[in-house]
PDB file of N, CA and C in Angstrom:
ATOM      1  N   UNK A   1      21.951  -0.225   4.147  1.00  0.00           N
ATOM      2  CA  UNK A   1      20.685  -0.260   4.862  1.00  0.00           C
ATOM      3  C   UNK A   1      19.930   1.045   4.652  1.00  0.00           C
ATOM      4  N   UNK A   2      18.621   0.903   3.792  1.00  0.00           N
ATOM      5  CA  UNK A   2      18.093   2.492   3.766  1.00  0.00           C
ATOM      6  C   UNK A   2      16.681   1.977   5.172  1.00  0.00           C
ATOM      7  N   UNK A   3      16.280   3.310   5.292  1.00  0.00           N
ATOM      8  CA  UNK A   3      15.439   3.548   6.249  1.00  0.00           C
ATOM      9  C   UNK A   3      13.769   2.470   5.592  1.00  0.00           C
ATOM     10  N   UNK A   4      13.306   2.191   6.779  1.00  0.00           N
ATOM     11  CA  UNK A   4      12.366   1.591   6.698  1.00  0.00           C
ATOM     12  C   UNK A   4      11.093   1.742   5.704  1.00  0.00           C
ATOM     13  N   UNK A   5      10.957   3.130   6.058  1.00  0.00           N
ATOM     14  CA  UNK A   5      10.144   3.688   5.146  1.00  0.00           C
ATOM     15  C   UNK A   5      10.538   3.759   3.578  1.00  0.00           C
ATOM     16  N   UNK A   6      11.586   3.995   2.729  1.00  0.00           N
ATOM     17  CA  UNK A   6      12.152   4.164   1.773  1.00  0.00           C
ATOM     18  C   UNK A   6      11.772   2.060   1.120  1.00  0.00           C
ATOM     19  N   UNK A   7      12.518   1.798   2.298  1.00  0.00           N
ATOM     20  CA  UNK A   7      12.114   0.196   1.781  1.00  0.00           C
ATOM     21  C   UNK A   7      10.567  -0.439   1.273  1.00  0.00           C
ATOM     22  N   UNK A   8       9.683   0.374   2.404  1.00  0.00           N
ATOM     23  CA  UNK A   8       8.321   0.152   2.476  1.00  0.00           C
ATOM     24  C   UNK A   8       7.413   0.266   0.958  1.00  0.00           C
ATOM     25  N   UNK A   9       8.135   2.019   0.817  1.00  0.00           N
ATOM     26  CA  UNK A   9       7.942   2.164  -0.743  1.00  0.00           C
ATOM     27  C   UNK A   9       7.984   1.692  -1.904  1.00  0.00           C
ATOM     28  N   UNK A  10      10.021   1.308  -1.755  1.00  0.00           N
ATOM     29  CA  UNK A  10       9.845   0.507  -3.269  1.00  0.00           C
ATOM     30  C   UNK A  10       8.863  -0.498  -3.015  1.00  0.00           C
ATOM     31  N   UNK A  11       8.581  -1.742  -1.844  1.00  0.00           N
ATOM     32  CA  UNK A  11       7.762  -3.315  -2.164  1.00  0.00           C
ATOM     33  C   UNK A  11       6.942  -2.607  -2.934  1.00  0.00           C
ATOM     34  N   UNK A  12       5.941  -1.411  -1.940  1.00  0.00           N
ATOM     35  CA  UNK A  12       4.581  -1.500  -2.230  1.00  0.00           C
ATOM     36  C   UNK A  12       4.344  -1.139  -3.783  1.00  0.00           C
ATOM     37  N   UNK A  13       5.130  -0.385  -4.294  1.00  0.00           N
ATOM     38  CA  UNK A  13       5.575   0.471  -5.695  1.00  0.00           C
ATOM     39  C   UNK A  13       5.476  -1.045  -6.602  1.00  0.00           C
ATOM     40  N   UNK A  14       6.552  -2.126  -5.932  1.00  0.00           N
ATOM     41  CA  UNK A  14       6.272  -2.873  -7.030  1.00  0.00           C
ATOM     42  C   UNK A  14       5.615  -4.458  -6.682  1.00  0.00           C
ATOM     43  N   UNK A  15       4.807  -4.026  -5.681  1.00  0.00           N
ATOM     44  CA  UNK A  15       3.561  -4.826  -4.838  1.00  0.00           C
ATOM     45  C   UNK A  15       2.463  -4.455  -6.543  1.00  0.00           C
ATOM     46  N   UNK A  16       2.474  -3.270  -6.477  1.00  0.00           N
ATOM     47  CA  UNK A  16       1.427  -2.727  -7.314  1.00  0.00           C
ATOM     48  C   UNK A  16       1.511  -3.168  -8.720  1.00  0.00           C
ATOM     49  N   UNK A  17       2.794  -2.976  -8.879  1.00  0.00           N
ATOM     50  CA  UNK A  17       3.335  -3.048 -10.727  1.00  0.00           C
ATOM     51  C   UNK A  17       3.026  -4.508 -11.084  1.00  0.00           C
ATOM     52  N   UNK A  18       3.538  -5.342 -10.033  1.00  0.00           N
ATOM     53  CA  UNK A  18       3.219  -6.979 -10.338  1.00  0.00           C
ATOM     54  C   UNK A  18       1.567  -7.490 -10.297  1.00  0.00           C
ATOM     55  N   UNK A  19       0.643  -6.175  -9.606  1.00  0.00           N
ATOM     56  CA  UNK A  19      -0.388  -6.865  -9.759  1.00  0.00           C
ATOM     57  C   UNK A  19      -1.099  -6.258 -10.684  1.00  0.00           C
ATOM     58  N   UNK A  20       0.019  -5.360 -11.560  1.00  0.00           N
ATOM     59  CA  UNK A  20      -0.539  -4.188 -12.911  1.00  0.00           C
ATOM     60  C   UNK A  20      -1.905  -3.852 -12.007  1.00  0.00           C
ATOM     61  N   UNK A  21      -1.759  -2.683 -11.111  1.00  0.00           N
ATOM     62  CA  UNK A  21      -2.477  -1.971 -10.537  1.00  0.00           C
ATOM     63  C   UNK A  21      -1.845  -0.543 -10.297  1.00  0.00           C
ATOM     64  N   UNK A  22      -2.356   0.312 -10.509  1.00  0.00           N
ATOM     65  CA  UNK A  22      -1.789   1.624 -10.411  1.00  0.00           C
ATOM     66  C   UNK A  22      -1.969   1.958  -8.855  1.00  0.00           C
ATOM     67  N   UNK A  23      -0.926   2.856  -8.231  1.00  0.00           N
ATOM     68  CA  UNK A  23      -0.260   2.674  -7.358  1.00  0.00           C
ATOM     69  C   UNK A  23      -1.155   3.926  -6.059  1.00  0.00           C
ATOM     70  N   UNK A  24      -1.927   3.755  -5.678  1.00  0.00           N
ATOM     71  CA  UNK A  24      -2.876   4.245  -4.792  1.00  0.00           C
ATOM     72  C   UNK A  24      -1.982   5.907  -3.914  1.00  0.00           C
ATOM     73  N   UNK A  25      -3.137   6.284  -3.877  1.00  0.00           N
ATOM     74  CA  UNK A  25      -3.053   7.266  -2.851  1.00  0.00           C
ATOM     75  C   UNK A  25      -2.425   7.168  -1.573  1.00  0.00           C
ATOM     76  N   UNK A  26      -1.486   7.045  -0.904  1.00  0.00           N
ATOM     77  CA  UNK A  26      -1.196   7.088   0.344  1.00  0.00           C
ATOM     78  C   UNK A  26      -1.767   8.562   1.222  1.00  0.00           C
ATOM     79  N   UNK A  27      -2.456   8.566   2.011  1.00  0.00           N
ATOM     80  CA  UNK A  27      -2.920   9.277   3.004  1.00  0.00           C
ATOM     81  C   UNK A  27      -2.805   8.792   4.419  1.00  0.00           C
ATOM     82  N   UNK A  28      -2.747  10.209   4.993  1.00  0.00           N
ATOM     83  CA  UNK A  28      -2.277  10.008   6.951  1.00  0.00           C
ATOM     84  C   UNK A  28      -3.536   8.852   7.418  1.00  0.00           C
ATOM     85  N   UNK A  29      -4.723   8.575   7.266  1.00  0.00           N
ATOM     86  CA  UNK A  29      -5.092   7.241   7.751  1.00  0.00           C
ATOM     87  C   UNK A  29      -4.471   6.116   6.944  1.00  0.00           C
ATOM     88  N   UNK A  30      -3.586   5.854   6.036  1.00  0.00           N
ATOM     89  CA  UNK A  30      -3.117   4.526   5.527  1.00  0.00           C
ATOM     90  C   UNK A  30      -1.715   4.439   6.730  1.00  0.00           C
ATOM     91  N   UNK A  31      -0.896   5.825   6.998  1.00  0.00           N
ATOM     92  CA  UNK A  31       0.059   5.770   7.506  1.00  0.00           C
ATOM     93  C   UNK A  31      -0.612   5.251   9.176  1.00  0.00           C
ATOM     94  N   UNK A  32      -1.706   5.845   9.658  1.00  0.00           N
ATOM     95  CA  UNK A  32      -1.779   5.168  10.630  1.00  0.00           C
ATOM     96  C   UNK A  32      -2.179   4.096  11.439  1.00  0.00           C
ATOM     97  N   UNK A  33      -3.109   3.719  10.058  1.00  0.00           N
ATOM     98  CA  UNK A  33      -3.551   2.275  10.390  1.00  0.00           C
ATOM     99  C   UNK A  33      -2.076   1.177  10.265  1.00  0.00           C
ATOM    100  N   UNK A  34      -1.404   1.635   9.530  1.00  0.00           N
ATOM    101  CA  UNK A  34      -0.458   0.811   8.598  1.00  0.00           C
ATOM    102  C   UNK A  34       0.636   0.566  10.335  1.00  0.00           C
ATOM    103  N   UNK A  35       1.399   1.703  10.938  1.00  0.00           N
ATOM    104  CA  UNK A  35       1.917   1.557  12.194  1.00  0.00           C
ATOM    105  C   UNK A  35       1.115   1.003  13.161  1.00  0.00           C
ATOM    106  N   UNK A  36      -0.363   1.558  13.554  1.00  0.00           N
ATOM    107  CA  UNK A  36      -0.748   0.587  14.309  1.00  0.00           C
ATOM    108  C   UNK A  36      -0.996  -0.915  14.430  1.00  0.00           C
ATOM    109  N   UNK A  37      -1.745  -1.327  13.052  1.00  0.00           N
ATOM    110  CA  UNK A  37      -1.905  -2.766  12.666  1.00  0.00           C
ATOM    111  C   UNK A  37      -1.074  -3.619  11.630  1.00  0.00           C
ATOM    112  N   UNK A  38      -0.101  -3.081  10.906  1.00  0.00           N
ATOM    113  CA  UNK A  38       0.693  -3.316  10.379  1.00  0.00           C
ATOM    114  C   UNK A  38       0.014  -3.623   9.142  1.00  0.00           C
ATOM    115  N   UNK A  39      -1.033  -3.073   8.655  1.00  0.00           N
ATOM    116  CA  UNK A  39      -1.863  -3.143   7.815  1.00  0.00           C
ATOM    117  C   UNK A  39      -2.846  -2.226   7.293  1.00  0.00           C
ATOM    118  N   UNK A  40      -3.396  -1.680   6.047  1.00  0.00           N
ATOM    119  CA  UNK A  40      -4.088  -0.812   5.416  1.00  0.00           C
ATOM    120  C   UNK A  40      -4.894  -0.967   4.622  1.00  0.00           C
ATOM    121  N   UNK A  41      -5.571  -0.465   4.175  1.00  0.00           N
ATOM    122  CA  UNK A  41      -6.560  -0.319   3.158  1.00  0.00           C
ATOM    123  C   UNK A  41      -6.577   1.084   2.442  1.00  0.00           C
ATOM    124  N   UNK A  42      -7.044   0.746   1.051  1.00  0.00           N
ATOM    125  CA  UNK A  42      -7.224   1.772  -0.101  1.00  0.00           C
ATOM    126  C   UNK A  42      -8.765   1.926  -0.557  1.00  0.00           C
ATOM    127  N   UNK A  43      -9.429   2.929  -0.954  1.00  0.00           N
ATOM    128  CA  UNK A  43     -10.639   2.689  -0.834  1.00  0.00           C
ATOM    129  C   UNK A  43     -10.167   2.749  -2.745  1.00  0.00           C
ATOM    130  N   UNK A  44     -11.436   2.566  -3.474  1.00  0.00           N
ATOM    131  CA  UNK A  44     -11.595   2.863  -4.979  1.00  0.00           C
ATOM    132  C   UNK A  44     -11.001   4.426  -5.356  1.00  0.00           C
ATOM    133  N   UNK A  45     -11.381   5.154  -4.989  1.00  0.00           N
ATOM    134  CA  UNK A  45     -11.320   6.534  -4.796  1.00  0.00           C
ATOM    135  C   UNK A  45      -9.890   7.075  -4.398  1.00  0.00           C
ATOM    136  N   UNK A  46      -9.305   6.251  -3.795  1.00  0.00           N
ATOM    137  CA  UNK A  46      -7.704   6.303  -3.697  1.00  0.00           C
ATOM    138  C   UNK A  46      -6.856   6.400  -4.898  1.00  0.00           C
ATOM    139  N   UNK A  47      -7.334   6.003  -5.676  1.00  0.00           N
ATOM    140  CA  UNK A  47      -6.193   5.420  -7.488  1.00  0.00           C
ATOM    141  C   UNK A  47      -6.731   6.389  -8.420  1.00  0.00           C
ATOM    142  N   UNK A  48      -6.356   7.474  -8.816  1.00  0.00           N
ATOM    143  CA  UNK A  48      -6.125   8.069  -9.777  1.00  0.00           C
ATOM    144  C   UNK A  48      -6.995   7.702 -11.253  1.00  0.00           C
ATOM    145  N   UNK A  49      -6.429   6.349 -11.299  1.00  0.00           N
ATOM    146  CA  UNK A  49      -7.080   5.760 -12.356  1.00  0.00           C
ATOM    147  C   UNK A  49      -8.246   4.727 -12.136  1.00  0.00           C
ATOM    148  N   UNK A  50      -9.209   4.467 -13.210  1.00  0.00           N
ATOM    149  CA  UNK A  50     -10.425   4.331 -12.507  1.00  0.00           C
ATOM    150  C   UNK A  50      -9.424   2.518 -11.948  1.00  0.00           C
ATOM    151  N   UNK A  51     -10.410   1.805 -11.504  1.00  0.00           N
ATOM    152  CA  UNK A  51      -9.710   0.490 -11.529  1.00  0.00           C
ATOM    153  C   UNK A  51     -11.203  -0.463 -10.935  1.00  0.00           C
ATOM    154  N   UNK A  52     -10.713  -1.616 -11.153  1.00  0.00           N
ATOM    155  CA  UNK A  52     -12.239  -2.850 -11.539  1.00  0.00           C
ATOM    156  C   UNK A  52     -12.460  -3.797  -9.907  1.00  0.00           C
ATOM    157  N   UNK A  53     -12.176  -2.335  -9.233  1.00  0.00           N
ATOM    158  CA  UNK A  53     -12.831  -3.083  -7.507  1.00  0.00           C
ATOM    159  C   UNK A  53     -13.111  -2.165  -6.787  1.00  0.00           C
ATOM    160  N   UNK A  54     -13.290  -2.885  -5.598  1.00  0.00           N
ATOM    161  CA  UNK A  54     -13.831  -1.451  -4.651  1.00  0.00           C
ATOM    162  C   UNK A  54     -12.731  -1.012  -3.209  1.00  0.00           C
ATOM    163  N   UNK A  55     -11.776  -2.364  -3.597  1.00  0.00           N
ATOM    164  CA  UNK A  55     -10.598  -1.403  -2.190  1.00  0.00           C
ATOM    165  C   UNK A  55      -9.401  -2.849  -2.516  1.00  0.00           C
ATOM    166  N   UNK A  56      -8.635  -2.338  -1.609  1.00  0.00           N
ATOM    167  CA  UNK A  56      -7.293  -2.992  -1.953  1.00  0.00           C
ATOM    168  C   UNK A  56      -6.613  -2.715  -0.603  1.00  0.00           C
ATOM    169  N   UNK A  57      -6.608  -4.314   0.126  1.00  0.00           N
ATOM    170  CA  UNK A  57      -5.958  -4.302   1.275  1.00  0.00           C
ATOM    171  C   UNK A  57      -4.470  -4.703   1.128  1.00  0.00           C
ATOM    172  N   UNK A  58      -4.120  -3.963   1.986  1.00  0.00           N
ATOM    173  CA  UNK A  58      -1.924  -4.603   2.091  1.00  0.00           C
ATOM    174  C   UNK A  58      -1.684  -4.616   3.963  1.00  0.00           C
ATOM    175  N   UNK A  59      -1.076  -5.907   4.033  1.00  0.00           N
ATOM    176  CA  UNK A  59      -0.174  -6.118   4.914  1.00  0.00           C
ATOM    177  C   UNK A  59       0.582  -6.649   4.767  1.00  0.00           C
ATOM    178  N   UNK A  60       1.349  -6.871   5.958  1.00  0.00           N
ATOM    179  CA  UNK A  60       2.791  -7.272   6.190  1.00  0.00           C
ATOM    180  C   UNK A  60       3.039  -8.527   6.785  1.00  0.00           C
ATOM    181  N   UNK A  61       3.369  -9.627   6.180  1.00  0.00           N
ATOM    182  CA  UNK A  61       3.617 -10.514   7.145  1.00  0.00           C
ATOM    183  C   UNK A  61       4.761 -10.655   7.260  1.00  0.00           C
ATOM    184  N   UNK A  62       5.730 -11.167   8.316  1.00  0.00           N
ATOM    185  CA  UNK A  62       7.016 -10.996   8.709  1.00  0.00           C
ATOM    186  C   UNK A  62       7.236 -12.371   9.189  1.00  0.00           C
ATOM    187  N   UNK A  63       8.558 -12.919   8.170  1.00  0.00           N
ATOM    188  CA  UNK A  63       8.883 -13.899   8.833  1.00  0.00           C
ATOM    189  C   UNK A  63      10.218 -13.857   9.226  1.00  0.00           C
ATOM    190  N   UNK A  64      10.592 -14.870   9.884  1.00  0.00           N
ATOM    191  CA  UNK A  64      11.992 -14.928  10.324  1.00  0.00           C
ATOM    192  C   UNK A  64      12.416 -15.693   9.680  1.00  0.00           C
TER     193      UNK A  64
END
């Protein structure tokens, strides 16, 4: 069992790779929207590399 966060990483790491999107900026508003709503956003300006939109939402849905 690794820690939540460690888990969070690899999906999103290869959330990204499967949608051949380079792998965004994480910043303290992604971390806190992300705990409060279980959900985030990336603006364009987040990715390093240029990329062909203007934001990139991720959440979590949880099933049982």
């Amino acid at each position: 069992d690794s820690p939540y966060r460690d888990r969070l990483e690899r999906c999103f790491i290869e959330l990204c790779r499967e949608l051949d999107i380079p792998v965004p900026i994480w910043l303290d508003k992604n971390t806190k929207e992300f705990v409060r709503y279980g959900r985030t956003s990336f603006s364009s300006e987040q990715f390093i590399d240029k990329v062909p939109f203007d934001g990139f939402h991720m959440r979590v849905v949880r099933t049982v």
